[in-house]
N, C-alpha and C. Protein backbone atom coordinates (compact mmCIF):
# COMPACT_ATOMS: atom_id res chain seq x y z
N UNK A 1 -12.56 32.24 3.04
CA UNK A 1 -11.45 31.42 2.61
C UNK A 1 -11.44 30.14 3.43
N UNK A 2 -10.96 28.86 2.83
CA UNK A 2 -11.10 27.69 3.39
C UNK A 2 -10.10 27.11 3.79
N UNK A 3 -9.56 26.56 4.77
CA UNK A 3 -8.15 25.80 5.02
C UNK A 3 -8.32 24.20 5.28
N UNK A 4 -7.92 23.47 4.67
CA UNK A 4 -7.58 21.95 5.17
C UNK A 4 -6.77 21.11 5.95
N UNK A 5 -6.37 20.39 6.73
CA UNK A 5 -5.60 19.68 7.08
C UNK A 5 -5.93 18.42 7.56
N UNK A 6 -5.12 17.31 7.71
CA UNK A 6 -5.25 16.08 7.80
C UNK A 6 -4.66 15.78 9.02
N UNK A 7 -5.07 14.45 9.75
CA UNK A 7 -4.50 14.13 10.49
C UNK A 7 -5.65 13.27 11.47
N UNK A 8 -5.16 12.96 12.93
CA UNK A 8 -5.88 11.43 13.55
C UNK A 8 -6.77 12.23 14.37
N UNK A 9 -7.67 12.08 14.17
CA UNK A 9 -9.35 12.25 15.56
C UNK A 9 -8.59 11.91 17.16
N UNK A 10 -8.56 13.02 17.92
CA UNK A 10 -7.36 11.96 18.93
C UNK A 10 -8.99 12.37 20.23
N UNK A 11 -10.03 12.93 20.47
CA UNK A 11 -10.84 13.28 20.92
C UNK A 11 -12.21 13.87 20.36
N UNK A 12 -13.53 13.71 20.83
CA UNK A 12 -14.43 14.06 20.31
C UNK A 12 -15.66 14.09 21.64
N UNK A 13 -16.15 15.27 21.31
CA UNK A 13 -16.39 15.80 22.96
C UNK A 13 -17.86 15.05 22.93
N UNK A 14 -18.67 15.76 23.88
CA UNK A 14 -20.22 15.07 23.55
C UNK A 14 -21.31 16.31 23.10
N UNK A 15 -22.32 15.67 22.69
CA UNK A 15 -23.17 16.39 21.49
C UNK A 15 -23.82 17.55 22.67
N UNK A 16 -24.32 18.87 22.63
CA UNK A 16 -24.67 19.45 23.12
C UNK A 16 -25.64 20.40 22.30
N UNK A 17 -26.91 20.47 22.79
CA UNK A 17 -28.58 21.12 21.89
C UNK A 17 -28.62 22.27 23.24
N UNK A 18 -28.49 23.56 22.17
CA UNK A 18 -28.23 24.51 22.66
C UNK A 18 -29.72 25.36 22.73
N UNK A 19 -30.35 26.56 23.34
CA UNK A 19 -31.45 26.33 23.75
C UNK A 19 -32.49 27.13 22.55
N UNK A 20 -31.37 27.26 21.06
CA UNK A 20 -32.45 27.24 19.69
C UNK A 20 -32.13 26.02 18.71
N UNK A 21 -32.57 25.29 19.99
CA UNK A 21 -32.31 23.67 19.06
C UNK A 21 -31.27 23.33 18.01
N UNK A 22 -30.30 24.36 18.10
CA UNK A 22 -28.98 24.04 17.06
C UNK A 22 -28.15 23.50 17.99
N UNK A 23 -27.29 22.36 17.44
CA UNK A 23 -26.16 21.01 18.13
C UNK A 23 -25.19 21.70 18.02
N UNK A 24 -23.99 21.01 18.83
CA UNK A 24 -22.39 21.49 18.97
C UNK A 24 -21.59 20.82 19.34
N UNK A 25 -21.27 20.13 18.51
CA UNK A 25 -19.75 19.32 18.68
C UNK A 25 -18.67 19.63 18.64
N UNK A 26 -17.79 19.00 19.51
CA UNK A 26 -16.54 20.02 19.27
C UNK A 26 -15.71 18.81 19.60
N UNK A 27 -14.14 18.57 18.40
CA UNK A 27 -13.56 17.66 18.42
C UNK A 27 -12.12 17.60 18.44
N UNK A 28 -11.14 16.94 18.81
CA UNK A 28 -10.11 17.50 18.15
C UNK A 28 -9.36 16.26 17.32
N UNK A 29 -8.31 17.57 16.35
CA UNK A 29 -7.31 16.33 15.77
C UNK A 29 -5.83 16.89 15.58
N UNK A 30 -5.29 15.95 15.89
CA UNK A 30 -3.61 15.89 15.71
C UNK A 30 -2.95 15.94 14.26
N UNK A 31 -2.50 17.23 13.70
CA UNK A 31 -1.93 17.40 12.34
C UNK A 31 -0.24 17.08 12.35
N UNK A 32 0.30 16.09 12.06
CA UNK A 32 1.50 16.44 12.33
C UNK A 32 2.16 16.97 10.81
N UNK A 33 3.30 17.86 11.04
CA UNK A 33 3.52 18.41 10.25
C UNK A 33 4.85 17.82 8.73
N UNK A 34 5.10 18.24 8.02
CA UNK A 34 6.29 17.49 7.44
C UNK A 34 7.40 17.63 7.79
N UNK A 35 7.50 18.45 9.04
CA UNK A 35 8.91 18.46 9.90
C UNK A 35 8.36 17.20 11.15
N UNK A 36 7.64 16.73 11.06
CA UNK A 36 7.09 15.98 12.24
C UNK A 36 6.80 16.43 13.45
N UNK A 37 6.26 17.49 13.84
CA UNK A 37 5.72 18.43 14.54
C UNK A 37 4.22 18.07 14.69
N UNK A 38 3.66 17.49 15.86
CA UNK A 38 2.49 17.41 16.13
C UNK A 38 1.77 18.37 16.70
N UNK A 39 0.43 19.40 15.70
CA UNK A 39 -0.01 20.13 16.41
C UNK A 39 -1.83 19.77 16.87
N UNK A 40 -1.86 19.88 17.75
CA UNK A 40 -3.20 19.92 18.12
C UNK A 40 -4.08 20.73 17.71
N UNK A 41 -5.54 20.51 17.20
CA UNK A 41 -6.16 21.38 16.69
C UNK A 41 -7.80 21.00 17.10
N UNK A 42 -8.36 21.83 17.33
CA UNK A 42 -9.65 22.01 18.09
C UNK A 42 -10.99 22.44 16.98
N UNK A 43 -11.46 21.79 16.59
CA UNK A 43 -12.65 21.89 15.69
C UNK A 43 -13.83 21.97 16.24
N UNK A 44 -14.68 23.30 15.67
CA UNK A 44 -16.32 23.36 16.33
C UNK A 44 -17.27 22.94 15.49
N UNK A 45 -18.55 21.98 15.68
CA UNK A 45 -19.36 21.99 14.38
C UNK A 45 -20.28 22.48 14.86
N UNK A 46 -21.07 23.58 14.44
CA UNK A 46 -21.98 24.43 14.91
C UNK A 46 -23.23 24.09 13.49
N UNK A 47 -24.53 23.30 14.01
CA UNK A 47 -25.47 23.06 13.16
C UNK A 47 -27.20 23.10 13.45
N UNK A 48 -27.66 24.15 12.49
CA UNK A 48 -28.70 24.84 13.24
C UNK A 48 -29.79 23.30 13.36
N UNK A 49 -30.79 23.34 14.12
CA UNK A 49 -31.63 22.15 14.16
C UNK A 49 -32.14 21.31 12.82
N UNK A 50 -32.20 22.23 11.49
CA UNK A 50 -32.43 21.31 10.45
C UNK A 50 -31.75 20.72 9.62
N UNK A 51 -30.22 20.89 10.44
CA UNK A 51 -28.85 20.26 9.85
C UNK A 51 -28.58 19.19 10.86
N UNK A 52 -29.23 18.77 11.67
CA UNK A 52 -28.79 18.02 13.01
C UNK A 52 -28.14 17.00 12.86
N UNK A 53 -28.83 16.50 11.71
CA UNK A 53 -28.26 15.24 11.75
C UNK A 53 -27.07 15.12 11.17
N UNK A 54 -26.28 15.97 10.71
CA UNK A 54 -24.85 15.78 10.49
C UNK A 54 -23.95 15.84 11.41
N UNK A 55 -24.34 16.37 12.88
CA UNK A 55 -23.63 15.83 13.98
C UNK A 55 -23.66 14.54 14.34
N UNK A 56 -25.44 14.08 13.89
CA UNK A 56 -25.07 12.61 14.54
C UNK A 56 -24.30 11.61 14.05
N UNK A 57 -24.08 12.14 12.16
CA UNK A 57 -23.66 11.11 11.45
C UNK A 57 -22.07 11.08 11.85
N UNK A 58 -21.42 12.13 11.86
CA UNK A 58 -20.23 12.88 12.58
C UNK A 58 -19.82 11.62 13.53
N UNK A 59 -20.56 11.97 14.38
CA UNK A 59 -20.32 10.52 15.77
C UNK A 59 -20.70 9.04 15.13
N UNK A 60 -21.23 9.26 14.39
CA UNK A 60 -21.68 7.37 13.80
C UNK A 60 -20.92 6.65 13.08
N UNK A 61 -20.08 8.01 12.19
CA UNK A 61 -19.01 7.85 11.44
C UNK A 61 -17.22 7.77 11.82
N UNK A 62 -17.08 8.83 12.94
CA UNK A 62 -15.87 8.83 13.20
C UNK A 62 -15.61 8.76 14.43
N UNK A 63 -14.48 7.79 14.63
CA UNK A 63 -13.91 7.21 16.17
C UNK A 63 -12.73 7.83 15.93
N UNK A 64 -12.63 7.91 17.58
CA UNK A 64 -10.93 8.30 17.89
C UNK A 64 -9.97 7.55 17.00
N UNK A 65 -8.81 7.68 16.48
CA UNK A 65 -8.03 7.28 16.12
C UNK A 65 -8.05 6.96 14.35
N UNK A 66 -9.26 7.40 13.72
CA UNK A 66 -8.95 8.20 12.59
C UNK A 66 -8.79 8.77 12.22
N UNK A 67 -8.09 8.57 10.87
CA UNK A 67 -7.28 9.40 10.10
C UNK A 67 -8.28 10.47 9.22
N UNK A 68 -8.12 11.56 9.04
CA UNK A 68 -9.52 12.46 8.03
C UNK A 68 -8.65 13.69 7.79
N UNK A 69 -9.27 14.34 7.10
CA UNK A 69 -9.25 15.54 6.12
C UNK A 69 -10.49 16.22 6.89
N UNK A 70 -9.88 17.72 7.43
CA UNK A 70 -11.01 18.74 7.59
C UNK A 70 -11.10 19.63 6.92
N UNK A 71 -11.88 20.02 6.39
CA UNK A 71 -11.67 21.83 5.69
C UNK A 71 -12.74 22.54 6.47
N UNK A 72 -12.07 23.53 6.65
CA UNK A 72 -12.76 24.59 8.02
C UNK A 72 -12.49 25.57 7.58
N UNK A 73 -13.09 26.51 8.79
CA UNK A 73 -12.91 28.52 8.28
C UNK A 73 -12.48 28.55 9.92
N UNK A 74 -11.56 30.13 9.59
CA UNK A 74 -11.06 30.36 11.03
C UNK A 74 -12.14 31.28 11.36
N UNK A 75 -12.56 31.47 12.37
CA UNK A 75 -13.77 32.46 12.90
C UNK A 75 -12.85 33.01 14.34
N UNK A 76 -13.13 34.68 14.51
CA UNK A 76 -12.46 35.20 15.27
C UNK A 76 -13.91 36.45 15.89
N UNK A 77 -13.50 36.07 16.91
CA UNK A 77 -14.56 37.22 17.93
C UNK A 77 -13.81 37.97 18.78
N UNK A 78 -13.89 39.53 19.27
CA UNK A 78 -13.73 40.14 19.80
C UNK A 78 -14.77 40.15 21.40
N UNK A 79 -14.29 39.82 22.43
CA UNK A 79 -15.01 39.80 23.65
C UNK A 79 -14.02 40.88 24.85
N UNK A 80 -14.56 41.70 25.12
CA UNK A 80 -13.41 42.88 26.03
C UNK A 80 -12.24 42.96 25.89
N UNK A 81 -12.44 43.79 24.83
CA UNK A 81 -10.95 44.17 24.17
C UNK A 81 -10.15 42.45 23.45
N UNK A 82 -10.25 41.84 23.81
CA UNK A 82 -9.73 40.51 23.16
C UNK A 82 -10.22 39.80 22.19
N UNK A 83 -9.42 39.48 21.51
CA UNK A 83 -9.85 38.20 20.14
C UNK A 83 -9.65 37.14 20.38
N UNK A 84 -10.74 35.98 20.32
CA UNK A 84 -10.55 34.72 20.12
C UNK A 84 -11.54 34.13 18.62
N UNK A 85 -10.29 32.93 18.58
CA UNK A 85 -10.25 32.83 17.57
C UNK A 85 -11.14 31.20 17.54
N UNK A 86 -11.46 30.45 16.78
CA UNK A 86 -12.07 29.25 16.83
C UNK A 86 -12.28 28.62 15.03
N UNK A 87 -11.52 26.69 15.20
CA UNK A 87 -11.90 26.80 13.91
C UNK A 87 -13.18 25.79 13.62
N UNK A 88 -13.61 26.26 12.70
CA UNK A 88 -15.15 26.48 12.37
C UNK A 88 -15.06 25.20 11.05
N UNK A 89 -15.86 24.20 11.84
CA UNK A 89 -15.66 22.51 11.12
C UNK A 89 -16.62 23.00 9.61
N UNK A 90 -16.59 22.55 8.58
CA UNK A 90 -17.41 22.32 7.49
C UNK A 90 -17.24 21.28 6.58
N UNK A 91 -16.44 20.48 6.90
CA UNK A 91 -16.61 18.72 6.16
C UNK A 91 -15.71 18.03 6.66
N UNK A 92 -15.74 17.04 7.33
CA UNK A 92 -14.88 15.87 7.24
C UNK A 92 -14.62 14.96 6.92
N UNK A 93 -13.80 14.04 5.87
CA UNK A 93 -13.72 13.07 5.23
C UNK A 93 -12.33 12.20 5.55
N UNK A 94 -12.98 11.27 5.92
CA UNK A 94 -11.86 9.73 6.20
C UNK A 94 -10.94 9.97 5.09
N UNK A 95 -9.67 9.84 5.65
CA UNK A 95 -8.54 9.54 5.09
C UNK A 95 -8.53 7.76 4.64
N UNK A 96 -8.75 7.20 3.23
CA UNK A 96 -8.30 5.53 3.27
C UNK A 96 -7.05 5.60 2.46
N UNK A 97 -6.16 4.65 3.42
CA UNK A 97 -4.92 4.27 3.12
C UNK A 97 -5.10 3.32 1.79
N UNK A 98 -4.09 3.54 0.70
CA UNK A 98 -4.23 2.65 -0.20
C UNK A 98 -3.20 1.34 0.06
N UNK A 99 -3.78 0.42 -0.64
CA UNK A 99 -3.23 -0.96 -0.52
C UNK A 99 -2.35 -1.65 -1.47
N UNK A 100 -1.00 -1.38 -1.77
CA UNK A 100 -0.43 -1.88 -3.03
C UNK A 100 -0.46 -3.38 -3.09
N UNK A 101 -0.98 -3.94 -4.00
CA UNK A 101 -0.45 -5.12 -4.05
C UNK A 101 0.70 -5.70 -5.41
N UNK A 102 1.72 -6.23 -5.23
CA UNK A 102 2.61 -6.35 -5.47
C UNK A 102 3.00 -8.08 -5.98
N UNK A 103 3.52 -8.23 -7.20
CA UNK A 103 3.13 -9.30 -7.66
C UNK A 103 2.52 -10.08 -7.51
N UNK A 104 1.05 -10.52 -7.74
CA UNK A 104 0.00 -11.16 -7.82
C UNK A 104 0.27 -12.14 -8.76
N UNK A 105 0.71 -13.63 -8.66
CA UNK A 105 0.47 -14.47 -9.34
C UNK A 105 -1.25 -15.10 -9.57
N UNK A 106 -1.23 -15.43 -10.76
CA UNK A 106 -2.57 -15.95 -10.82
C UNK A 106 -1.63 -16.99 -11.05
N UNK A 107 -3.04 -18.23 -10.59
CA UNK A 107 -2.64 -19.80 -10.95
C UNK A 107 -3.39 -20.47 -11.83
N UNK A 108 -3.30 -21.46 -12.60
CA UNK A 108 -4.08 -22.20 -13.44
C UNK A 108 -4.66 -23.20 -13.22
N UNK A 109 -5.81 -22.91 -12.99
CA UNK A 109 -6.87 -24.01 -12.38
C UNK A 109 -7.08 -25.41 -13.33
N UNK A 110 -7.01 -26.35 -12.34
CA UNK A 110 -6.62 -27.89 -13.01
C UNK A 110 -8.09 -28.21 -14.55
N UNK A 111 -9.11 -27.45 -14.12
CA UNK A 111 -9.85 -28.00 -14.94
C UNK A 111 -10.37 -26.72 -16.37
């Protein structure tokens, strides 16, 4: 099952090649809610070496302080007796603000 939420890139850690050549980024973003409740949220992108380059595009593409859409999976592990839980990145897409424009006169060119 897939969950989405939106909200601003407020951190984005650095790229790390783990020792079967699969990358790991890990980022976070600020969802605030429609009560205006800002929650923090911690995203992993886990990509085996012949996906790599979607981490790099990841960083080429998104700076702190954008706005995006994630859809992720929650992934939960059991480690001595305990569950942790982690959410598990699978697309991110820029949020673009639309631009109303609002009476537009055209003018009539002299010739």
């Amino acid at each position: 099952m897939g969950y989405k939420v939106k909200g601003e890139i407020v951190s984005i850690g650095e790229k790390k090649v783990l020792d079967n050549e699969a990358v790991v980024l890990d980022y976070v973003v600020n969802h605030t809610s429609d009560n205006g409740f800002v929650t923090p949220m911690a995203f992993n992108m886990y990509k085996a070496k012949d996906y790599a380059e979607h981490v790099d595009n990841f960083i080429e593409y998104n700076k702190v302080g954008d706005i995006v859409e994630v859809e992720f999976n929650i992934r939960g592990k059991e480690y001595n007796g305990r569950i942790y839980n982690s959410l598990s990145h699978w697309r991110c897409d820029k949020v673009v603000k639309e631009v109303k424009q609002e009476n537009v006169l055209e003018t009539d060119m002299p010739f």
